[in-house]
Each structure stands twice: as structure tokens, then as C-alpha cells.
C-alpha atoms as a PDB file:
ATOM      1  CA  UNK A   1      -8.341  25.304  -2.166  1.00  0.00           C
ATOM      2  CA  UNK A   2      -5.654  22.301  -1.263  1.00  0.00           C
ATOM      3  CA  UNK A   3      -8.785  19.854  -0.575  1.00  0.00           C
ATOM      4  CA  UNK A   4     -10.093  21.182  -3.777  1.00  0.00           C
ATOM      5  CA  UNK A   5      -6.929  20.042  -5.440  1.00  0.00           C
ATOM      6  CA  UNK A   6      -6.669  16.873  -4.415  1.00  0.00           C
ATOM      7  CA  UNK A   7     -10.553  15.585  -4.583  1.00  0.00           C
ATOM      8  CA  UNK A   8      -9.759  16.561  -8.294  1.00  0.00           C
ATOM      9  CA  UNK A   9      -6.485  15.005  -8.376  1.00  0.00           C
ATOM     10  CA  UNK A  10      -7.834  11.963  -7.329  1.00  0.00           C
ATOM     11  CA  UNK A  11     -10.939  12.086  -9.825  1.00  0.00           C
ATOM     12  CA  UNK A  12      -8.576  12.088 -12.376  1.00  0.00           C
ATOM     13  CA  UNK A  13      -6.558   9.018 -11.288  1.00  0.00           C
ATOM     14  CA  UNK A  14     -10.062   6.705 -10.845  1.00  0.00           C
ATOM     15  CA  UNK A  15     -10.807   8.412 -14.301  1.00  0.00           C
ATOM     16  CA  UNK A  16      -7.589   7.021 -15.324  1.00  0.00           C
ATOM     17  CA  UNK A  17      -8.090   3.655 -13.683  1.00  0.00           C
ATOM     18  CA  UNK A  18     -11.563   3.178 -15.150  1.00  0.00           C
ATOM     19  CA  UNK A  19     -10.430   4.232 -18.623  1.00  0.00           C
ATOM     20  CA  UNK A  20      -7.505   1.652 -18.527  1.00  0.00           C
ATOM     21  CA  UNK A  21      -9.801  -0.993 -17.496  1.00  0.00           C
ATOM     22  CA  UNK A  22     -12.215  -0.484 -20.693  1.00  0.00           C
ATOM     23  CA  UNK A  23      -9.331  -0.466 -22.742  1.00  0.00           C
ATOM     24  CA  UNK A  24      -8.295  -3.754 -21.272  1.00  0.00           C
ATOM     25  CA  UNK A  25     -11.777  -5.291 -22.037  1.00  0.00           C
ATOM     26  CA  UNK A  26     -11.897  -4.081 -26.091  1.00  0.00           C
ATOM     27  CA  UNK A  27      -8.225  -5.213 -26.315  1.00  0.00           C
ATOM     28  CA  UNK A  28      -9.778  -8.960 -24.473  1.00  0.00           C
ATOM     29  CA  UNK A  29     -12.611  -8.899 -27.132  1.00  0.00           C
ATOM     30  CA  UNK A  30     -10.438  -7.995 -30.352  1.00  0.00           C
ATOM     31  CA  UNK A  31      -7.858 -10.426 -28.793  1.00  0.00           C
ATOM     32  CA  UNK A  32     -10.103 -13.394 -27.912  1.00  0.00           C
ATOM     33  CA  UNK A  33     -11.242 -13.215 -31.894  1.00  0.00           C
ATOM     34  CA  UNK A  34      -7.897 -12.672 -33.360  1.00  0.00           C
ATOM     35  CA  UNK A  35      -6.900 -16.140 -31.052  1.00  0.00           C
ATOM     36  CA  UNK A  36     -10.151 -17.685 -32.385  1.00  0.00           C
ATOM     37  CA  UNK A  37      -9.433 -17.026 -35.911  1.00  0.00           C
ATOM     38  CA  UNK A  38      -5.276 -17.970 -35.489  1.00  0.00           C
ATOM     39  CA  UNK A  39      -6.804 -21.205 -33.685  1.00  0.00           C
ATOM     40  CA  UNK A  40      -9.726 -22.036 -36.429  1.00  0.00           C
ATOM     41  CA  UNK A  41      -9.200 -20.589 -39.435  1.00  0.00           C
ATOM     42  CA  UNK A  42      -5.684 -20.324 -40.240  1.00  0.00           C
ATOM     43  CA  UNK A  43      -5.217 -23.592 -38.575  1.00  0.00           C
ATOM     44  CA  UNK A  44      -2.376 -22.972 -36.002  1.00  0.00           C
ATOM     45  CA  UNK A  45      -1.782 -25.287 -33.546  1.00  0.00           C
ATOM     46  CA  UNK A  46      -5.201 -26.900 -34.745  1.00  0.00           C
ATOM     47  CA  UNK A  47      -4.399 -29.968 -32.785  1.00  0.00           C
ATOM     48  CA  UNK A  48      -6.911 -28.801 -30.134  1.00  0.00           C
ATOM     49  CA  UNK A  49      -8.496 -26.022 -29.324  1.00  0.00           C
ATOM     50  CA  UNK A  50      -5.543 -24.099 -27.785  1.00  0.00           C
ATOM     51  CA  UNK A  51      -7.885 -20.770 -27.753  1.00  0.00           C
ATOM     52  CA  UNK A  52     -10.052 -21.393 -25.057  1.00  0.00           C
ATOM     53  CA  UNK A  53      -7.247 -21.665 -22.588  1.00  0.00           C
ATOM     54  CA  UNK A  54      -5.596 -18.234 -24.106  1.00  0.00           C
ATOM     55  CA  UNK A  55      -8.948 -16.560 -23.425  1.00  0.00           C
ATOM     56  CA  UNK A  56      -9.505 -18.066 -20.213  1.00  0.00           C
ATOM     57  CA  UNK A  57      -6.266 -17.108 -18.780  1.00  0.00           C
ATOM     58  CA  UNK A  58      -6.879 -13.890 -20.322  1.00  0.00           C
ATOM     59  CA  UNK A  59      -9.972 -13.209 -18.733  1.00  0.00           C
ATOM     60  CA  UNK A  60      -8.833 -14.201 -15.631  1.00  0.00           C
ATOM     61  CA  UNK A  61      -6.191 -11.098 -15.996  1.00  0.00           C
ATOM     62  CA  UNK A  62      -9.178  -8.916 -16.810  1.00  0.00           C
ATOM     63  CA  UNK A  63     -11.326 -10.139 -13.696  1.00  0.00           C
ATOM     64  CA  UNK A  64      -8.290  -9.341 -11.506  1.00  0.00           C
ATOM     65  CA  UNK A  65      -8.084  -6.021 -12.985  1.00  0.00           C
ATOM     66  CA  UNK A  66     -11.868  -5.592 -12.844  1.00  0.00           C
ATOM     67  CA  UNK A  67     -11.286  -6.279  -8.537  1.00  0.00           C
ATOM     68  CA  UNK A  68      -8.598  -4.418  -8.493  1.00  0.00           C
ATOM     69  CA  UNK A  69     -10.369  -0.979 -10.103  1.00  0.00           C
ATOM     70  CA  UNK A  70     -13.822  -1.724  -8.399  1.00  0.00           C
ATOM     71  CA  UNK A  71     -14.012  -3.755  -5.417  1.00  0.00           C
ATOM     72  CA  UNK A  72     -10.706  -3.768  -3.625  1.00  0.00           C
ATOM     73  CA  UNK A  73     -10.397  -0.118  -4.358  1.00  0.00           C
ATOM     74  CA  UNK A  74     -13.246   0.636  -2.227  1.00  0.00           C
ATOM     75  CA  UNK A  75     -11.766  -1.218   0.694  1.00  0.00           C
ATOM     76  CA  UNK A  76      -8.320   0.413   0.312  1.00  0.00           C
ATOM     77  CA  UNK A  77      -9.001   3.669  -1.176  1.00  0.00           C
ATOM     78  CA  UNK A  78      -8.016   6.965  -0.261  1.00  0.00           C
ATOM     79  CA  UNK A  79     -10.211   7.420   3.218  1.00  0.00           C
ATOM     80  CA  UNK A  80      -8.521   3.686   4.114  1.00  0.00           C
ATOM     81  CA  UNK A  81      -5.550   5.600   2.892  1.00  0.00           C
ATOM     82  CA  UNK A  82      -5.684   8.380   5.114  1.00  0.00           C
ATOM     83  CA  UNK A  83      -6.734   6.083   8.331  1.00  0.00           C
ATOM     84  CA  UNK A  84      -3.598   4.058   8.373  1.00  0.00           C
ATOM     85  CA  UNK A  85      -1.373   6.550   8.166  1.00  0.00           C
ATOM     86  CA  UNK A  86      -3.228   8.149  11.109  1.00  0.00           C
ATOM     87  CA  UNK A  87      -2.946   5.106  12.640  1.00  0.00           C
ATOM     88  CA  UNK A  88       0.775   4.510  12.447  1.00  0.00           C
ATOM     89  CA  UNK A  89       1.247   8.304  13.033  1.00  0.00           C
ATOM     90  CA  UNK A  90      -0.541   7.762  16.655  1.00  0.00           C
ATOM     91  CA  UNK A  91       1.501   4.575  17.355  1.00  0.00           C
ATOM     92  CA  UNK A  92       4.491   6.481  16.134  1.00  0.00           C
ATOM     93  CA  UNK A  93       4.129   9.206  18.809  1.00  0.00           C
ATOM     94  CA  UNK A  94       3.568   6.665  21.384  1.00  0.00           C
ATOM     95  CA  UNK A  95       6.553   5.032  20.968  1.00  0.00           C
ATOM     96  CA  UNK A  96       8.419   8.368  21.077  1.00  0.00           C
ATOM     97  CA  UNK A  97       6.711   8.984  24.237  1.00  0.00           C
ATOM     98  CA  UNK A  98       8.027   6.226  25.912  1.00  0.00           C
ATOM     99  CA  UNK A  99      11.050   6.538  24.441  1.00  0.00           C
ATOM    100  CA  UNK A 100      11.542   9.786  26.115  1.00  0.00           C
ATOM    101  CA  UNK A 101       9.985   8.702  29.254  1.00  0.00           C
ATOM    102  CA  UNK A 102      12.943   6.010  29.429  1.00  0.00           C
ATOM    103  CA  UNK A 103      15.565   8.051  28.556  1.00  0.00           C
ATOM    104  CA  UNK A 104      14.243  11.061  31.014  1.00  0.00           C
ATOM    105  CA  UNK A 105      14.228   8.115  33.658  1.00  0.00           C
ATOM    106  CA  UNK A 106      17.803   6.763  32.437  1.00  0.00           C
ATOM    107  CA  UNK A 107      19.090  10.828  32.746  1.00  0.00           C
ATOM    108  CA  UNK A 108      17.403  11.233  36.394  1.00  0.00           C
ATOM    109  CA  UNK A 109      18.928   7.689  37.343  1.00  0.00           C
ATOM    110  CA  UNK A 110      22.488   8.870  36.631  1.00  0.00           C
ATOM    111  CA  UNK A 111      22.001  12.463  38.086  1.00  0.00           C
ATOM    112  CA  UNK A 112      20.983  10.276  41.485  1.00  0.00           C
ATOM    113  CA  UNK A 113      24.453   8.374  40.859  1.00  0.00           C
ATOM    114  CA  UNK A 114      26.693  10.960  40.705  1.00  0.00           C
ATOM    115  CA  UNK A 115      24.899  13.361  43.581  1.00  0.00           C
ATOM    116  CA  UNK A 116      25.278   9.820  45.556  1.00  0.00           C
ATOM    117  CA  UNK A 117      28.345   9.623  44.767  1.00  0.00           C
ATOM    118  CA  UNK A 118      29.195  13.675  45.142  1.00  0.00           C
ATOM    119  CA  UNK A 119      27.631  13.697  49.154  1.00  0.00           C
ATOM    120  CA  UNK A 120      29.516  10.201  49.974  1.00  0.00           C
ATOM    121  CA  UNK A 121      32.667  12.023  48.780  1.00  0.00           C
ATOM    122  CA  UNK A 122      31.929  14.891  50.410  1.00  0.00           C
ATOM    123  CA  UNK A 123      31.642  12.464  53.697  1.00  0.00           C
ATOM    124  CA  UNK A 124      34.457  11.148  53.445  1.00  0.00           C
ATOM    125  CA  UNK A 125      36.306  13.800  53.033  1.00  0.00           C
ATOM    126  CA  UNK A 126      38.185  13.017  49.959  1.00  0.00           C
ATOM    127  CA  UNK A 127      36.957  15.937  47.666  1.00  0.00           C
END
């Protein structure tokens, strides 16, 4: 029922993503012809074509958005997701391991100390 959940849950967030996207390219569109018609026909800033460089810039926004919702998403989705946090959790543990491992071999270093130093009191007859 949980994996149910979530392959619905995340459904709805590429729905989401995909939606947003469209709505980015109609608002480009309407834009780019409310620019043109600023630019042309009510003459503002009709000392060059100032437009082309709005729309460009513009669509450059869109294509980055376009990458962002289609390509790179596949690379870094939810399965990359889920293998990097496996990932870390493994190295994670590892380090823990060793980190008890030293401190178990720290604890059994100072037990030897003081029993070393226990029987040499104990030799010398000073307890």
C-alpha cells in the first residue's frame, strides 16, 4: 500500500512538473508577441530591435526548464534518488564500523595498561 502511495505521489509531482513547463511555453509565446508588438508597433525603444534579445534570453530560460523537466530528470530521478542514499547509507555504516573497531581497540589498549600496571604493583609489593 506505502509503494502504492508513493508511485502516485510521485506521478503527481512529474504531472506537476510537466504542467508547469507548458505553462511556461504559452506564457513564452503570448510574451514573445506582446515584446514584438511593444518593440514594433507602439514604437518603444524602436532604436533597434530590442525584442529579439528579450525572446532569446527568454527562450533560453525555457530550454533550461525544458532539460531540467525532461532530460536531467531522467538522470537524477527518483531510482538515482534512491541509489545515493543507499550509497552514502553503506559508506555511513562503514565508517561506524571502523569507528567502533578503533575505539574497541583504544578500550582493550587501556584495559592492557592498567592490568600491566595492576600485576607490576602487585610485584612490587606496593598494593
Amino acid at each position: 500500500m506505502d509503494n502504492q502511495f508513493e508511485l502516485f505521489e510521485y506521478a503527481r509531482k512529474r504531472q506537476k512538473q510537466k504542467k508547469r513547463l507548458y505553462t511556461h511555453f504559452i506564457f513564452f509565446l503570448i510574451g514573445s508577441v506582446f515584446f514584438i508588438i511593444i518593440n514594433k508597433v507602439l514604437n518603444v525603444g524602436d532604436q533597434f530591435d530590442w525584442f529579439v534579445w528579450a525572446i532569446l534570453a527568454w527562450l533560453f530560460l525555457l530550454c533550461v526548464h525544458f532539460v531540467n523537466v525532461f532530460i536531467t530528470h531522467k538522470f537524477m530521478g527518483k531510482d538515482w534518488e534512491r541509489k545515493q542514499i543507499e550509497k552514502l547509507v553503506v559508506k555511513q555504516e562503514l565508517k561506524l564500523k571502523e569507528l567502533a573497531k578503533k575505539v574497541e581497540k583504544e578500550t582493550q589498549l587501556k584495559i592492557e595498561d592498567n592490568t600491566t600496571i595492576e600485576s607490576d604493583l602487585n610485584q612490587s609489593g606496593l598494593q
